[in-house]
Protein backbone atom coordinates (compact mmCIF):
# COMPACT_ATOMS: atom_id res chain seq x y z
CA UNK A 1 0.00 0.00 0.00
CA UNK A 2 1.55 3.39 -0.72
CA UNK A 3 2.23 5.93 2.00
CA UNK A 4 -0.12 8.45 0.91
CA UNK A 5 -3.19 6.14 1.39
CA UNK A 6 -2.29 5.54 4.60
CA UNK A 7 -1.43 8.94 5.44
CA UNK A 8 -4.79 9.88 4.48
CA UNK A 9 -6.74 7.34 6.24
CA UNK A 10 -4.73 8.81 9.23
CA UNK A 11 -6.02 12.23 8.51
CA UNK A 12 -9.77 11.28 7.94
CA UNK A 13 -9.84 9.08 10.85
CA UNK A 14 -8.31 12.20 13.30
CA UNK A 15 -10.43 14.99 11.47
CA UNK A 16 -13.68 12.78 10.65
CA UNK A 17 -14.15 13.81 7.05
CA UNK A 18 -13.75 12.67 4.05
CA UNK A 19 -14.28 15.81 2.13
CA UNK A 20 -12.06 17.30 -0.34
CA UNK A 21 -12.38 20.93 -2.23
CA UNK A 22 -11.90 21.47 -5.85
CA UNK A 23 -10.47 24.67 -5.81
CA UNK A 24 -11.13 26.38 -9.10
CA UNK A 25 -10.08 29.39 -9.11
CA UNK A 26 -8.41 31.80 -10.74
CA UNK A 27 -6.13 33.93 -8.68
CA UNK A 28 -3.20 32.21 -6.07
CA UNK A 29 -4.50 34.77 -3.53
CA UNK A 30 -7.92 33.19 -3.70
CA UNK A 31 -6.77 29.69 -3.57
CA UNK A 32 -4.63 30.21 -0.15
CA UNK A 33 -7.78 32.02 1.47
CA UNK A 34 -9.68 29.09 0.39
CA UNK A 35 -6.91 26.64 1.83
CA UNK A 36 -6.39 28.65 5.41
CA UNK A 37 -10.67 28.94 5.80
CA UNK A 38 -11.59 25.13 5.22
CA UNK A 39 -8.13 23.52 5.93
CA UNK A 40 -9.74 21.99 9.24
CA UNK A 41 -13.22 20.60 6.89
CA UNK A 42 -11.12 18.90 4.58
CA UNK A 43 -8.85 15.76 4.21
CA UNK A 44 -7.51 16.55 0.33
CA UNK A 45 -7.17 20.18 -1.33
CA UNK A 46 -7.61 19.92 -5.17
CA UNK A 47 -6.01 22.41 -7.43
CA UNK A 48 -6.08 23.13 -10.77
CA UNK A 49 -2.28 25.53 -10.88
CA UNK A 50 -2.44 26.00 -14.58
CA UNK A 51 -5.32 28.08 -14.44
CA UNK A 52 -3.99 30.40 -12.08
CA UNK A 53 -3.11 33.75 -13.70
CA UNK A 54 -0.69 34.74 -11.71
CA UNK A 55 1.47 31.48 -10.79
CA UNK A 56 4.68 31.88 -8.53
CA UNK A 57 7.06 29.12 -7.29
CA UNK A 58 6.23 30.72 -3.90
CA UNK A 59 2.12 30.08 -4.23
CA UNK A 60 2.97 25.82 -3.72
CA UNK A 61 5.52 26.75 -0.87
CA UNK A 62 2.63 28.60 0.88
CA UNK A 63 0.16 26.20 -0.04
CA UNK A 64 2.46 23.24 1.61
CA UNK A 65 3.10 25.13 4.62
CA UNK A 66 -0.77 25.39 4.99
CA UNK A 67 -1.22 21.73 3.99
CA UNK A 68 1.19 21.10 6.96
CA UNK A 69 -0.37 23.66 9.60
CA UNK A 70 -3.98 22.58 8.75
CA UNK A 71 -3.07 18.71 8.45
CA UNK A 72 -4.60 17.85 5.02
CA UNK A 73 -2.97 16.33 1.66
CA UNK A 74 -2.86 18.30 -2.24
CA UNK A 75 -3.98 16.65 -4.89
CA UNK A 76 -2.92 18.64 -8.52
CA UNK A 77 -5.94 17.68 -10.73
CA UNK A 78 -3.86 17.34 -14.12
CA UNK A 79 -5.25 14.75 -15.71
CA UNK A 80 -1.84 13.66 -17.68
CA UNK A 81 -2.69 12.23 -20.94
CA UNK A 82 0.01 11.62 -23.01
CA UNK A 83 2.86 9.58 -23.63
CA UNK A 84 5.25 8.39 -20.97
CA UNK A 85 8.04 10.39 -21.98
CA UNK A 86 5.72 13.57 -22.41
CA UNK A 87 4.08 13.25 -19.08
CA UNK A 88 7.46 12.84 -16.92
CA UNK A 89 8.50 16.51 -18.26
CA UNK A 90 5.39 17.55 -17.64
CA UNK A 91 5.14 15.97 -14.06
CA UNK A 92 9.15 17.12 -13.16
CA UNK A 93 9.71 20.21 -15.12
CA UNK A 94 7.64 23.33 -16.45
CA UNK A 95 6.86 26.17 -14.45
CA UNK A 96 4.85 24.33 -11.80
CA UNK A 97 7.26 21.11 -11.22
CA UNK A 98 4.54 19.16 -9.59
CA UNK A 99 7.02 16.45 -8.54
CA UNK A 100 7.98 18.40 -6.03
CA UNK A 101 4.85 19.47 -4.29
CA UNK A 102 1.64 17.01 -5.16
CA UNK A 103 0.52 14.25 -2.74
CA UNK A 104 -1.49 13.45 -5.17
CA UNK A 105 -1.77 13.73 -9.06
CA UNK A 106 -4.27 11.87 -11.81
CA UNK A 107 -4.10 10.52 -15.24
CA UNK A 108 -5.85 9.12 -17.69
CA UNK A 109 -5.82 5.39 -19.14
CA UNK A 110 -6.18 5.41 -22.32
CA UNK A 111 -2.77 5.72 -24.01
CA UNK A 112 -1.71 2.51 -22.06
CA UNK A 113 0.50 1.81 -19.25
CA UNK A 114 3.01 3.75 -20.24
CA UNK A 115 1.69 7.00 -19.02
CA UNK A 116 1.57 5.24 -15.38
CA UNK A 117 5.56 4.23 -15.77
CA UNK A 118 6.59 7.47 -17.09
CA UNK A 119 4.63 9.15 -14.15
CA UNK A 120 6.59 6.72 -11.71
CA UNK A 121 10.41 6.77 -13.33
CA UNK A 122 9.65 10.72 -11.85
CA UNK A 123 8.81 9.94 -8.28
CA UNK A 124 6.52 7.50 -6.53
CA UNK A 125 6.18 9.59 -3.59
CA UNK A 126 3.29 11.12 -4.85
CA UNK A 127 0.32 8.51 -5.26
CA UNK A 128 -1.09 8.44 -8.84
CA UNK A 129 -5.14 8.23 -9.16
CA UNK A 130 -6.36 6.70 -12.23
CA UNK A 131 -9.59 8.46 -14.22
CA UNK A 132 -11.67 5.29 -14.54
CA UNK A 133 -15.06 7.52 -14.72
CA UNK A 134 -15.55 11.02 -15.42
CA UNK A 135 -19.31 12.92 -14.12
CA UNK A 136 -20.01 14.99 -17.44
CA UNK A 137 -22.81 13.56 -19.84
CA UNK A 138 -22.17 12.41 -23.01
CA UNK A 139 -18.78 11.10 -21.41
CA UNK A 140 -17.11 7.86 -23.16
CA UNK A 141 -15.98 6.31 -20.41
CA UNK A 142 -17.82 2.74 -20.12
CA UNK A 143 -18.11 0.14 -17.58
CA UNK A 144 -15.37 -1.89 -19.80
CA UNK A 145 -12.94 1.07 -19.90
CA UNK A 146 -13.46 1.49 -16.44
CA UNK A 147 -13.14 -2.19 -15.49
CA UNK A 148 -9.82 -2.29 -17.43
CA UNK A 149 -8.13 0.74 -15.32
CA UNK A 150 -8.72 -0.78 -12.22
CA UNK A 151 -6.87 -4.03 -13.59
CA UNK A 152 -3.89 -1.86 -14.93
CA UNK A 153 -3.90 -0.30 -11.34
CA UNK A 154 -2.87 -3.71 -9.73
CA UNK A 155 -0.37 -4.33 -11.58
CA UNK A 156 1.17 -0.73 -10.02
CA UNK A 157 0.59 -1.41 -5.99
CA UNK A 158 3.42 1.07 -5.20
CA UNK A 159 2.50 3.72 -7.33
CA UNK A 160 -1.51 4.14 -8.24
CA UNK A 161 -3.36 4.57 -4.98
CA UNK A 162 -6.99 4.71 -6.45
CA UNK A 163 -9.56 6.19 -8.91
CA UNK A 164 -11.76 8.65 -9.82
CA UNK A 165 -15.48 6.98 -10.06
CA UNK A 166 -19.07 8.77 -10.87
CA UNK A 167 -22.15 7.93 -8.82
CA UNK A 168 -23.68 8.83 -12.17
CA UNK A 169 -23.39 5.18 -13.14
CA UNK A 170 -23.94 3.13 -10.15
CA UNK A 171 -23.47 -0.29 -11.55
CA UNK A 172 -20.06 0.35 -13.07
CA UNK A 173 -19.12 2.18 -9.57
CA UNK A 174 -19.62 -0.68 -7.38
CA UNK A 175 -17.95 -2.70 -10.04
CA UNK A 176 -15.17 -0.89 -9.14
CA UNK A 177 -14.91 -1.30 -6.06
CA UNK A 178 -15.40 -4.70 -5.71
CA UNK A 179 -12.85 -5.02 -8.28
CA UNK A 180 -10.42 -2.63 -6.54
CA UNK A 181 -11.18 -4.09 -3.27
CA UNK A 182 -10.53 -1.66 -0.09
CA UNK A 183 -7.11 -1.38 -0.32
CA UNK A 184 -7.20 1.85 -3.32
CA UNK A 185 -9.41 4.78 -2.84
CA UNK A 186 -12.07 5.78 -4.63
CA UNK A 187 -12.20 9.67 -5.01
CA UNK A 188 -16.09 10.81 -6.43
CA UNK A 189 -16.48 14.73 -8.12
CA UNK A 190 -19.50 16.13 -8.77
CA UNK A 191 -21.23 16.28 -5.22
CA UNK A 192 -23.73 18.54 -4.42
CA UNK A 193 -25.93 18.26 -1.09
CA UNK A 194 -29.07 18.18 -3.58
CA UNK A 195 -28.54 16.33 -7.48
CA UNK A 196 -29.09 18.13 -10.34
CA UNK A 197 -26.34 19.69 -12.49
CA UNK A 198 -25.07 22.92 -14.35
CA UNK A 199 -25.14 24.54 -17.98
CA UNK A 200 -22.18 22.57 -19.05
CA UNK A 201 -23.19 19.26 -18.84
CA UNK A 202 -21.73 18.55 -14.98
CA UNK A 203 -24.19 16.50 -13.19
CA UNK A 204 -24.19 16.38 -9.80
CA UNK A 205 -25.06 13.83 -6.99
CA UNK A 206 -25.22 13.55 -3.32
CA UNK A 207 -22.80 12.74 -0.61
CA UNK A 208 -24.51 9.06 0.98
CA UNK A 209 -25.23 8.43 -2.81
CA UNK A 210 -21.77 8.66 -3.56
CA UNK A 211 -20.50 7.10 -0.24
CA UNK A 212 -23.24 4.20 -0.75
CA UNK A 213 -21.71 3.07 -3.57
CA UNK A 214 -18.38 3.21 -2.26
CA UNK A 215 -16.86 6.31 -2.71
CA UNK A 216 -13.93 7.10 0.14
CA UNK A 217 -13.53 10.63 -0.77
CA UNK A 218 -16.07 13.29 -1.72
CA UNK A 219 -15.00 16.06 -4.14
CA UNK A 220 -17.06 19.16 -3.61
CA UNK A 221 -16.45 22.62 -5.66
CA UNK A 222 -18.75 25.60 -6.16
CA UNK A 223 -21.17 23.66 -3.75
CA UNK A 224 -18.88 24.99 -0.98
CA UNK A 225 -16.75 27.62 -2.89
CA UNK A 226 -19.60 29.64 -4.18
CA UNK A 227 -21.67 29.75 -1.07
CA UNK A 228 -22.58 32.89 0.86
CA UNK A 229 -20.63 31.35 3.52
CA UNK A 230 -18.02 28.68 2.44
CA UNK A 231 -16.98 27.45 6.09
CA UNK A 232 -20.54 26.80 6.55
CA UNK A 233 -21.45 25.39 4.24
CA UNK A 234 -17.86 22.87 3.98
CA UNK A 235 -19.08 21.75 7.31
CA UNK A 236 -22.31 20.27 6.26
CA UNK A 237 -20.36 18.83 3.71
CA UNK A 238 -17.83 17.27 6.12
CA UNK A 239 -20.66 15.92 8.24
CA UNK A 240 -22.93 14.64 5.52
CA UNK A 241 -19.99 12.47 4.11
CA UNK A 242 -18.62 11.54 7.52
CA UNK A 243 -22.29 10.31 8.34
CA UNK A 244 -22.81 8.72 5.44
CA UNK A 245 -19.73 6.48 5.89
CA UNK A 246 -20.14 5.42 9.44
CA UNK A 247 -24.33 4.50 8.34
């Protein structure tokens, strides 16, 4: 089992949640406000660093040190895609050097294992999820595609840590995790407290929907983010899931 899983486990089990926050935003300023108000909600702070307009080296120094103070893990939502050689530099080098900061990072299946060993020849400290679902409709990821990442995930025990699965198909979800047994997390977006979904496509379901079908982690965004009042609002969030796992 890789460090990171158990390192979170630790963290959930000590805070009681398993939320994490997606968030996207825009500005580095915004980010670390977001970080420092709902560090103590949260188990896993997702970023998006390439959309941020005004990116510094120092912005992932002051995010870790907040990570650290407020006991939670960073997960860089990158979604590598390419080919192993491509995603290493993109992993290690660049602007953002992600190697050197990410608990977490993600990446897509389907150009083969080899995105998985050039991720690792980089550094296996940081645990790699694998995209075996995605939330938007109209998506292309079936139960067979899905099925088939989970298998190339055992075959990595000291690298890939878990997945990304959608409550918006149930059957394949609990496919997956029997499949990936309880030993790799399962990380569900597109949480809401009530379903329904946005202009865009996102659809959206709830926390013991998600957890009932065996998510570990629930990934909330604007749900919390956009709120009048985000602390709130993260802690219904954080109890709802927490609930929902003990039921």
């Amino acid at each position: 089992m890789h460090p990171t899983i158990k390192k979170l486990r630790k963290i959930m089990e000590e805070k009681q949640t398993n939320l994490c926050i997606a968030a996207d935003v825009v500005l580095a300023e915004e980010v670390l406000e977001l970080a420092e108000m709902l560090g103590e909600k949260i188990c896993i702070f997702k970023t998006h660093v390439d959309i941020l307009r005004d990116f510094t080296p120092e912005f992932t120094e002051k995010l870790s040190e907040i990570a650290r103070r407020k006991n939670f893990l960073i997960f860089e939502d990158r979604k590598f895609a390419d080919i192993g050689n491509t995603v290493s530099l993109q992993f290690s080098e660049g602007i953002y050097k992600i190697a050197e900061w990410a608990d977490f990072i993600n990446a897509h299946t389907i150009v083969g294992e080899g995105i998985i060993q050039g991720l690792q020849k980089v550094n296996k400290k940081s645990g790699l999820i694998l995209l075996a679902q995605m939330t938007p409709k109209g998506n292309l990821f079936s139960e067979s595609y899905a099925l088939k990442t989970v298998e190339m995930a055992k075959a990595y025990p000291d690298f890939v840590v878990g997945f990304i699965g959608s409550s918006d198909r149930p059957e394949a979800l609990a496919k997956i995790r029997a499949e990936a047994g309880e030993d790799l997390l399962i990380l569900t977006p597109g949480i809401q407290l009530s379903s329904g979904g946005d202009d865009l496509g996102q659809t959206y379901n709830t926390p013991e929907k998600a957890i009932g079908l065996g998510a570990d982690v629930i990934i909330v965004g604007r749900g919390i983010t956009g709120a009048e009042n985000p602390v709130a609002e993260a802690e219904k969030y954080r109890e709802a899931g927490w609930v929902a796992r003990k039921d």
